[in-house]
N, C-alpha and C. Protein backbone atom coordinates (compact mmCIF):
# COMPACT_ATOMS: atom_id res chain seq x y z
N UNK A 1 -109.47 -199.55 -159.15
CA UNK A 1 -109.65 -200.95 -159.45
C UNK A 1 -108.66 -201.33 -160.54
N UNK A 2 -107.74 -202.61 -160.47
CA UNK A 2 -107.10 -203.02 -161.32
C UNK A 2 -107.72 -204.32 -161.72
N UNK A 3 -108.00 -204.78 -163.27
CA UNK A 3 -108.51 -206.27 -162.91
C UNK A 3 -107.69 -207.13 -164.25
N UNK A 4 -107.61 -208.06 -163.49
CA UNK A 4 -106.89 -208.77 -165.06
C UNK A 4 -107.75 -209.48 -165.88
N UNK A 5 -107.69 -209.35 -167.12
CA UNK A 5 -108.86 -209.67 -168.01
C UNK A 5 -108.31 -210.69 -169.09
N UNK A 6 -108.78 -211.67 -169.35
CA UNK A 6 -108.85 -212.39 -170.61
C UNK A 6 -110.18 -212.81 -171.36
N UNK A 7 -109.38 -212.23 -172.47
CA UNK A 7 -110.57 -212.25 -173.68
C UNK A 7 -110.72 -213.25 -174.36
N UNK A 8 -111.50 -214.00 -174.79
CA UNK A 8 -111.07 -215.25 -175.70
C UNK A 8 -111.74 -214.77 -177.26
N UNK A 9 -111.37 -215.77 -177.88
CA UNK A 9 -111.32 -215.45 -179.44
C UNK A 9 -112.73 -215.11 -180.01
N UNK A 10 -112.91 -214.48 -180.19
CA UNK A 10 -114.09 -213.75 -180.93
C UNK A 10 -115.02 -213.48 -179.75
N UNK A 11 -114.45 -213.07 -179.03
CA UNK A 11 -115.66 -212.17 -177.82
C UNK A 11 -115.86 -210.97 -177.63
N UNK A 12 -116.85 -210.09 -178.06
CA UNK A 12 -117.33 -208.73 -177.93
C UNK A 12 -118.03 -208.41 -176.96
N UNK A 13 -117.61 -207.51 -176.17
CA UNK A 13 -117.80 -207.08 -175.00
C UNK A 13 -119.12 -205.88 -175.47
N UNK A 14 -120.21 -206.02 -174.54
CA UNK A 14 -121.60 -205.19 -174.98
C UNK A 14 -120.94 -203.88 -174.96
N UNK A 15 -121.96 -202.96 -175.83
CA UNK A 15 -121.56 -201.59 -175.79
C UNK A 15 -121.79 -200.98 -174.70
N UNK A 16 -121.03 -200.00 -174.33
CA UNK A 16 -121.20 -199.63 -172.99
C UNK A 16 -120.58 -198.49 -172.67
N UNK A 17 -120.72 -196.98 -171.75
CA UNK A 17 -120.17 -196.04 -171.27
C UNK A 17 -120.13 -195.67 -169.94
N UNK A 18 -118.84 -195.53 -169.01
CA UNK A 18 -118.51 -194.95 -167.81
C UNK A 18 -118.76 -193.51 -167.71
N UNK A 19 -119.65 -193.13 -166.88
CA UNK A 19 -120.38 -191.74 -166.79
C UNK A 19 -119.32 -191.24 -166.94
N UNK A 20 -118.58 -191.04 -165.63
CA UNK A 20 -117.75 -190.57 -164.57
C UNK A 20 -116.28 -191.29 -164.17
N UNK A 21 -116.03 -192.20 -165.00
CA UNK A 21 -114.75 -193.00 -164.96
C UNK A 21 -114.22 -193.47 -166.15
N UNK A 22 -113.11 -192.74 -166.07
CA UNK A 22 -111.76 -193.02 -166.90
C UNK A 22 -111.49 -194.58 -167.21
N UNK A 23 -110.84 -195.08 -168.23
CA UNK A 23 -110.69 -196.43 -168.29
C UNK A 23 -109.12 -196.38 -168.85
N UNK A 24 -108.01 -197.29 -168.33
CA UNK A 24 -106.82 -197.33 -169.17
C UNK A 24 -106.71 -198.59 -169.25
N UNK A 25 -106.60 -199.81 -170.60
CA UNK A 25 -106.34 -200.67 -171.01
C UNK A 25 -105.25 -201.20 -171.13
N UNK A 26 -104.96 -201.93 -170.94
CA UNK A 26 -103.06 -202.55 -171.03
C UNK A 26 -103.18 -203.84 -171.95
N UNK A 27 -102.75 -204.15 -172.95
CA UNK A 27 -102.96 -205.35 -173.56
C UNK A 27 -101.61 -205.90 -173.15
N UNK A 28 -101.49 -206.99 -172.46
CA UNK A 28 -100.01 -207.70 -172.11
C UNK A 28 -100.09 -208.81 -173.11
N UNK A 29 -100.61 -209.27 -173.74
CA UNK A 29 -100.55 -210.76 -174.52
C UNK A 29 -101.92 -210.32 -175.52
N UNK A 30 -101.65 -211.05 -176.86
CA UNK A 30 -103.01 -210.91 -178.26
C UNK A 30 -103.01 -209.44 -178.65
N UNK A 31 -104.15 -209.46 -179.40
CA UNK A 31 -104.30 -208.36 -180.10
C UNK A 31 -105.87 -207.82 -180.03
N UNK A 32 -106.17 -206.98 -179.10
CA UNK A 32 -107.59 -206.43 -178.77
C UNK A 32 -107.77 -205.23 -179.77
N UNK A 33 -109.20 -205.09 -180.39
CA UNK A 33 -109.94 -204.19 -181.07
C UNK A 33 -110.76 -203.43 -179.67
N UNK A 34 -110.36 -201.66 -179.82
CA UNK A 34 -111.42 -201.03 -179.10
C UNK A 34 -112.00 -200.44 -180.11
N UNK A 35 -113.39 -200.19 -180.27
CA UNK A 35 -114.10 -199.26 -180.49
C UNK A 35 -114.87 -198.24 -179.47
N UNK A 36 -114.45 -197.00 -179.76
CA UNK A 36 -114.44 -195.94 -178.85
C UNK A 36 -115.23 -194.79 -179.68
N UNK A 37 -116.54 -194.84 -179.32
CA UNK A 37 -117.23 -193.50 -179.70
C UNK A 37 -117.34 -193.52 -181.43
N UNK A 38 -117.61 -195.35 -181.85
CA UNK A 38 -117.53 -195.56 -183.58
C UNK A 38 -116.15 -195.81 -184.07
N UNK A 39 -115.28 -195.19 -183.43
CA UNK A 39 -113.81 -195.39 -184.31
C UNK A 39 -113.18 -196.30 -184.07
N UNK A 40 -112.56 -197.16 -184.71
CA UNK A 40 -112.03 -198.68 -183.99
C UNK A 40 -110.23 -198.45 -183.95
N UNK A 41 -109.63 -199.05 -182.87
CA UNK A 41 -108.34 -198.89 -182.87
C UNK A 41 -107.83 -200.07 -182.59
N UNK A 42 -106.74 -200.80 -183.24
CA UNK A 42 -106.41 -202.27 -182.47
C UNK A 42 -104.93 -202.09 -182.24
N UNK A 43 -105.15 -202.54 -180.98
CA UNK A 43 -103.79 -202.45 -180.34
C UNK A 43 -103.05 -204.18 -179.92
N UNK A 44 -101.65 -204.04 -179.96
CA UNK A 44 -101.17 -205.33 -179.28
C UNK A 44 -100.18 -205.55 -178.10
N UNK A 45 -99.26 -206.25 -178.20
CA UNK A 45 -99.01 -206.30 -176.37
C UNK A 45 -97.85 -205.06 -176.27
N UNK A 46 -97.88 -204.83 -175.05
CA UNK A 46 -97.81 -203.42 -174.76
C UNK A 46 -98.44 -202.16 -174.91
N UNK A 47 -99.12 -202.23 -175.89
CA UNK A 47 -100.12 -201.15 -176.15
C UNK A 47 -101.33 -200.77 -174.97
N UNK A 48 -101.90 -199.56 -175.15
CA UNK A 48 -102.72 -198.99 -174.29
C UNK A 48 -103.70 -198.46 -175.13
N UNK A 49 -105.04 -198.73 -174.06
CA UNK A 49 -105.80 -197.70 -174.58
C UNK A 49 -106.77 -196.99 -173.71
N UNK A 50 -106.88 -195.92 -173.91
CA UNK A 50 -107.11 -194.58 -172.86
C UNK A 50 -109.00 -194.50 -173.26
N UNK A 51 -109.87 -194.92 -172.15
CA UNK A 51 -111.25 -194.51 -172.69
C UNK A 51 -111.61 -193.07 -171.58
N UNK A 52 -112.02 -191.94 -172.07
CA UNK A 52 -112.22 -191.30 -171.50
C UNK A 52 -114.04 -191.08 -170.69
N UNK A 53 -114.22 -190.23 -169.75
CA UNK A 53 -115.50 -190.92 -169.46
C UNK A 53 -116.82 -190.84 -170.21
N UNK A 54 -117.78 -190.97 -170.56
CA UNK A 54 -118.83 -190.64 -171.23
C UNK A 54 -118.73 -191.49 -172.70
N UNK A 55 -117.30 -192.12 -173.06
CA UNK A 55 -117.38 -192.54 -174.28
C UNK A 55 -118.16 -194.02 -174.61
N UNK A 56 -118.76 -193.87 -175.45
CA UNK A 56 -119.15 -195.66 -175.48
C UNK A 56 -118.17 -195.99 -176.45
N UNK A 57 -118.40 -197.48 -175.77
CA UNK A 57 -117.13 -198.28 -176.12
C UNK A 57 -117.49 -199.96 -176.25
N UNK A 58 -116.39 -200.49 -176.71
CA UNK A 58 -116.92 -201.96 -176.97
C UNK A 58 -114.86 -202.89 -176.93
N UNK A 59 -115.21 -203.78 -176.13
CA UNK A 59 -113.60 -204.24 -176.69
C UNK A 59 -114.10 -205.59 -177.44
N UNK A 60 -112.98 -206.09 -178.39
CA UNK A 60 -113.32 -206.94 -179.34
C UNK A 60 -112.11 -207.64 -179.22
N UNK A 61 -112.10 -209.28 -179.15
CA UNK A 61 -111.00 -210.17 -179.66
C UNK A 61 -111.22 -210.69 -181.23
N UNK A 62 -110.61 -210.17 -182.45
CA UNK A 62 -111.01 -210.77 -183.56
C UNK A 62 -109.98 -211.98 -184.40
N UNK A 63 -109.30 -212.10 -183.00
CA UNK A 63 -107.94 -213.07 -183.05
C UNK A 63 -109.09 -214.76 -182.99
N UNK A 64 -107.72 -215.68 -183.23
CA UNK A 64 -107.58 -217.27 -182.30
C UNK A 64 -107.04 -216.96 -181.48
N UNK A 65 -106.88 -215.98 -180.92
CA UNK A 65 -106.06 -216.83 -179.47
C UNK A 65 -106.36 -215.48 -178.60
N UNK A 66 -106.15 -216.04 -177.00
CA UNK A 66 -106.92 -215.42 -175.89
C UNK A 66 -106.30 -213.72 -175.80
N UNK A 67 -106.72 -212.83 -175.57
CA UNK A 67 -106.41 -211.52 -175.12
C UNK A 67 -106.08 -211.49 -173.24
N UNK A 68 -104.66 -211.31 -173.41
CA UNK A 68 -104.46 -210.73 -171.56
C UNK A 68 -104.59 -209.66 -171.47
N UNK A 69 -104.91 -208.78 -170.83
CA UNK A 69 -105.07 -207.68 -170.54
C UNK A 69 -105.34 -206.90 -168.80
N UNK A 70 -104.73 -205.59 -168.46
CA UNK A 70 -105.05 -205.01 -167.35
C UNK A 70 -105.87 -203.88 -167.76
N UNK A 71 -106.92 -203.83 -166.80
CA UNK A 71 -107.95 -202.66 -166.47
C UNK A 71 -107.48 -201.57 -165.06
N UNK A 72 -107.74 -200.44 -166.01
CA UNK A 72 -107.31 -199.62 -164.87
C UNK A 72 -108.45 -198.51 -164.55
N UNK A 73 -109.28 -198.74 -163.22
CA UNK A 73 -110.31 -197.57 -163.21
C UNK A 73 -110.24 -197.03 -161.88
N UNK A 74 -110.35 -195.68 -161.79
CA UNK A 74 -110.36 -195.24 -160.75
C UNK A 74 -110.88 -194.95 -159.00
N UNK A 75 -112.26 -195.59 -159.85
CA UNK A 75 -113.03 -195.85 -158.45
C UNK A 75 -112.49 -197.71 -157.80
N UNK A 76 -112.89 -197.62 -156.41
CA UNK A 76 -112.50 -199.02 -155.98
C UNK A 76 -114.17 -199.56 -155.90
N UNK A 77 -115.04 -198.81 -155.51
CA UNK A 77 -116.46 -199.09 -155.62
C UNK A 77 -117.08 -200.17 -156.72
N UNK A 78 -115.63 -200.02 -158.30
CA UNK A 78 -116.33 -200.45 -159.47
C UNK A 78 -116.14 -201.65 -159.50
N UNK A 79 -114.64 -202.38 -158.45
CA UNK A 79 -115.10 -204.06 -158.21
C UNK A 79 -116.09 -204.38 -158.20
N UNK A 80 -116.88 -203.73 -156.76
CA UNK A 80 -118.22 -205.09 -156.19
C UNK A 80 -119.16 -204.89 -157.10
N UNK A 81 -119.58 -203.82 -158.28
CA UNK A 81 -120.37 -203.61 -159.41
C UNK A 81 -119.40 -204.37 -160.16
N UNK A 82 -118.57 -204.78 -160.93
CA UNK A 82 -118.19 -205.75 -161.87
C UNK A 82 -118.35 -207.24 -161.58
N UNK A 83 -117.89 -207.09 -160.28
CA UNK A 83 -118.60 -208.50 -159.44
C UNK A 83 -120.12 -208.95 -159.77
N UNK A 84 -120.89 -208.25 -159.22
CA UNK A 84 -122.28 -208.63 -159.73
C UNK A 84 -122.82 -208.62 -161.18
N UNK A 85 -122.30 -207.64 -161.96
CA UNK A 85 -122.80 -207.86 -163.47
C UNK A 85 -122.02 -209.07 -164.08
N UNK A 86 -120.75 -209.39 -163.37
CA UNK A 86 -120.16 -210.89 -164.13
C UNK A 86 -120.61 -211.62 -163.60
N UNK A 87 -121.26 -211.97 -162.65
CA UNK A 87 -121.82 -213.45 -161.64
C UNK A 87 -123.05 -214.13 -161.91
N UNK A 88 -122.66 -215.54 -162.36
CA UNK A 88 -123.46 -216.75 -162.96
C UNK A 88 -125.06 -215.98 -162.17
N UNK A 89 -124.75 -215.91 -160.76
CA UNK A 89 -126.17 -216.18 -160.02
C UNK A 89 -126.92 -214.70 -159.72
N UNK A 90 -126.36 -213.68 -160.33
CA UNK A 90 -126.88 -212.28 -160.00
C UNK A 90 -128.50 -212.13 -160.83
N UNK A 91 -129.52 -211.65 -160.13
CA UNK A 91 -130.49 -211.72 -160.69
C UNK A 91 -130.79 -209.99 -161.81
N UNK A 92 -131.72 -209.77 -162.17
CA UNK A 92 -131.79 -208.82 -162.86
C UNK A 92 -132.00 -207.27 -162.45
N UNK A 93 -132.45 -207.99 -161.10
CA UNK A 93 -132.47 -206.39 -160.17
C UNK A 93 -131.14 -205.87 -159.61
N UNK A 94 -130.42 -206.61 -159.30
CA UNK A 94 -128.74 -206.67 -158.92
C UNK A 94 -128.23 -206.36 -159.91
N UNK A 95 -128.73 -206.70 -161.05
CA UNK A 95 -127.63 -205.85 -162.09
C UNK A 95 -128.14 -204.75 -162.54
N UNK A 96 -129.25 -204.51 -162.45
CA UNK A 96 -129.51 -202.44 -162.78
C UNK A 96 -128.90 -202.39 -161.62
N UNK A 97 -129.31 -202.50 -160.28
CA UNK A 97 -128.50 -201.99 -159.14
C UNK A 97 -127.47 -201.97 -159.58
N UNK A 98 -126.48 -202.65 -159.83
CA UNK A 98 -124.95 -202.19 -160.35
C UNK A 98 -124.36 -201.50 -160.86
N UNK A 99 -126.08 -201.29 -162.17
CA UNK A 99 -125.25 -201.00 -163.17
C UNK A 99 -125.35 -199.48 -162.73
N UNK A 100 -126.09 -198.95 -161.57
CA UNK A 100 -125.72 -197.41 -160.62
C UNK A 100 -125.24 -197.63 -159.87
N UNK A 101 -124.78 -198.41 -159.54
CA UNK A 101 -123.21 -198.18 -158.49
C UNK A 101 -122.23 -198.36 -159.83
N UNK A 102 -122.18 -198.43 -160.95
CA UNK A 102 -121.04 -198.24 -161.45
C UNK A 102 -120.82 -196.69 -162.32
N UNK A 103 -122.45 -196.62 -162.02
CA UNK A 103 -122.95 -195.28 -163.26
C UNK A 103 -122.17 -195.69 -164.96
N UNK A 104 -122.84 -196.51 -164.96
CA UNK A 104 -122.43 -197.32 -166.26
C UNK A 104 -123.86 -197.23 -167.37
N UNK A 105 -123.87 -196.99 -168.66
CA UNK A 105 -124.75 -197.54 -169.27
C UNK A 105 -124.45 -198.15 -170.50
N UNK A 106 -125.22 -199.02 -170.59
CA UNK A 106 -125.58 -200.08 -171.50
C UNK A 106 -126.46 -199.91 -172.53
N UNK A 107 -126.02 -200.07 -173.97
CA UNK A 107 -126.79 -200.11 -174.94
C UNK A 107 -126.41 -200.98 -176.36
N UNK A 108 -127.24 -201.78 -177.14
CA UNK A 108 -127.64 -202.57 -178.10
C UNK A 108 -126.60 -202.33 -179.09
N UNK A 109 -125.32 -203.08 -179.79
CA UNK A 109 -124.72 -201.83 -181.02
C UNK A 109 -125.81 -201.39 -182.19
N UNK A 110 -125.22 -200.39 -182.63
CA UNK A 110 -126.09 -199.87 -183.91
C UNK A 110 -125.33 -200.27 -185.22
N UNK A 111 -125.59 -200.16 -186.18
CA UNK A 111 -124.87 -200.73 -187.56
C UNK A 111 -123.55 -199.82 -187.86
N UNK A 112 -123.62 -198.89 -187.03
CA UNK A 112 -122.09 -197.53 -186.96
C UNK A 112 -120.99 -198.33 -186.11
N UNK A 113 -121.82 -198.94 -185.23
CA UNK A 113 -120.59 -199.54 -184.31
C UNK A 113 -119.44 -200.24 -185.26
C-alpha cells in the first residue's frame, strides 16, 4: 500500500502499533514529528522514517502549515482496513473488524509519550 497523506497543523495521529507491518514514511512537503516507541524524531522534506513492526508510534504536525507525506506498507490488504477506520460512516464494529484485518493496535497516550 502506498497512500498519500496530509497532515494539517497540529494533528496527532492516535497511538498505535503494526503487529506484522513495516511502515516507511516519506515527508515530501512540512515538517512531521514521529514518536516511535517514546523517542521523538522530526524529520523534513525528503526525510524518512522507518517504523519497524510491533513499535508504537504516533505522527505529529507541530507546524502552521500542512504535512505531505507518502506511506509505504507492505500488505495491499491494509487499504480496505485504512478505508474503514478513516470513513465518516463506518460503525464501531467495522472498525475493530479492521482494526484485525490490519492487526493493528490502538492505545490512549501515556504521559511518556
Amino acid at each position: 500500500t502506498v497512500a498519500v497523506g496530509v497532515i494539517p497543523p497540529g494533528h496527532v495521529s492516535p497511538m498505535h502499533l503494526h503487529e506484522i507491518d513495516e511502515e516507511v514514511v516519506y515527508v515530501l512537503q512540512g515538517e512531521l514529528t514521529a514518536i516511535l516507541d517514546g523517542e521523538e524524531y522530526t524529520v523534513g522534506p525528503g526525510g524518512t522514517v522507518f517504523i519497524p513492526p510491533g513499535t508504537w508510534m504516533a505522527l505529529e504536525n507541530r507546524t502552521e502549515t500542512s504535512v505531505f507525506s507518502l506511506g509505504v506498507l507492505s500488505r495491499g490488504e491494509l487499504e480496505e482496513c485504512f478505508r474503514v477506520l478513516f470513513s465518516r460512516d463506518a460503525d464501531e464494529a467495522a472498525r475493530r473488524d479492521a482494526l484485525g484485518l490490519c492487526r493493528l493496535k490502538m492505545r490512549a497516550p501515556t504521559p511518556s509519550d
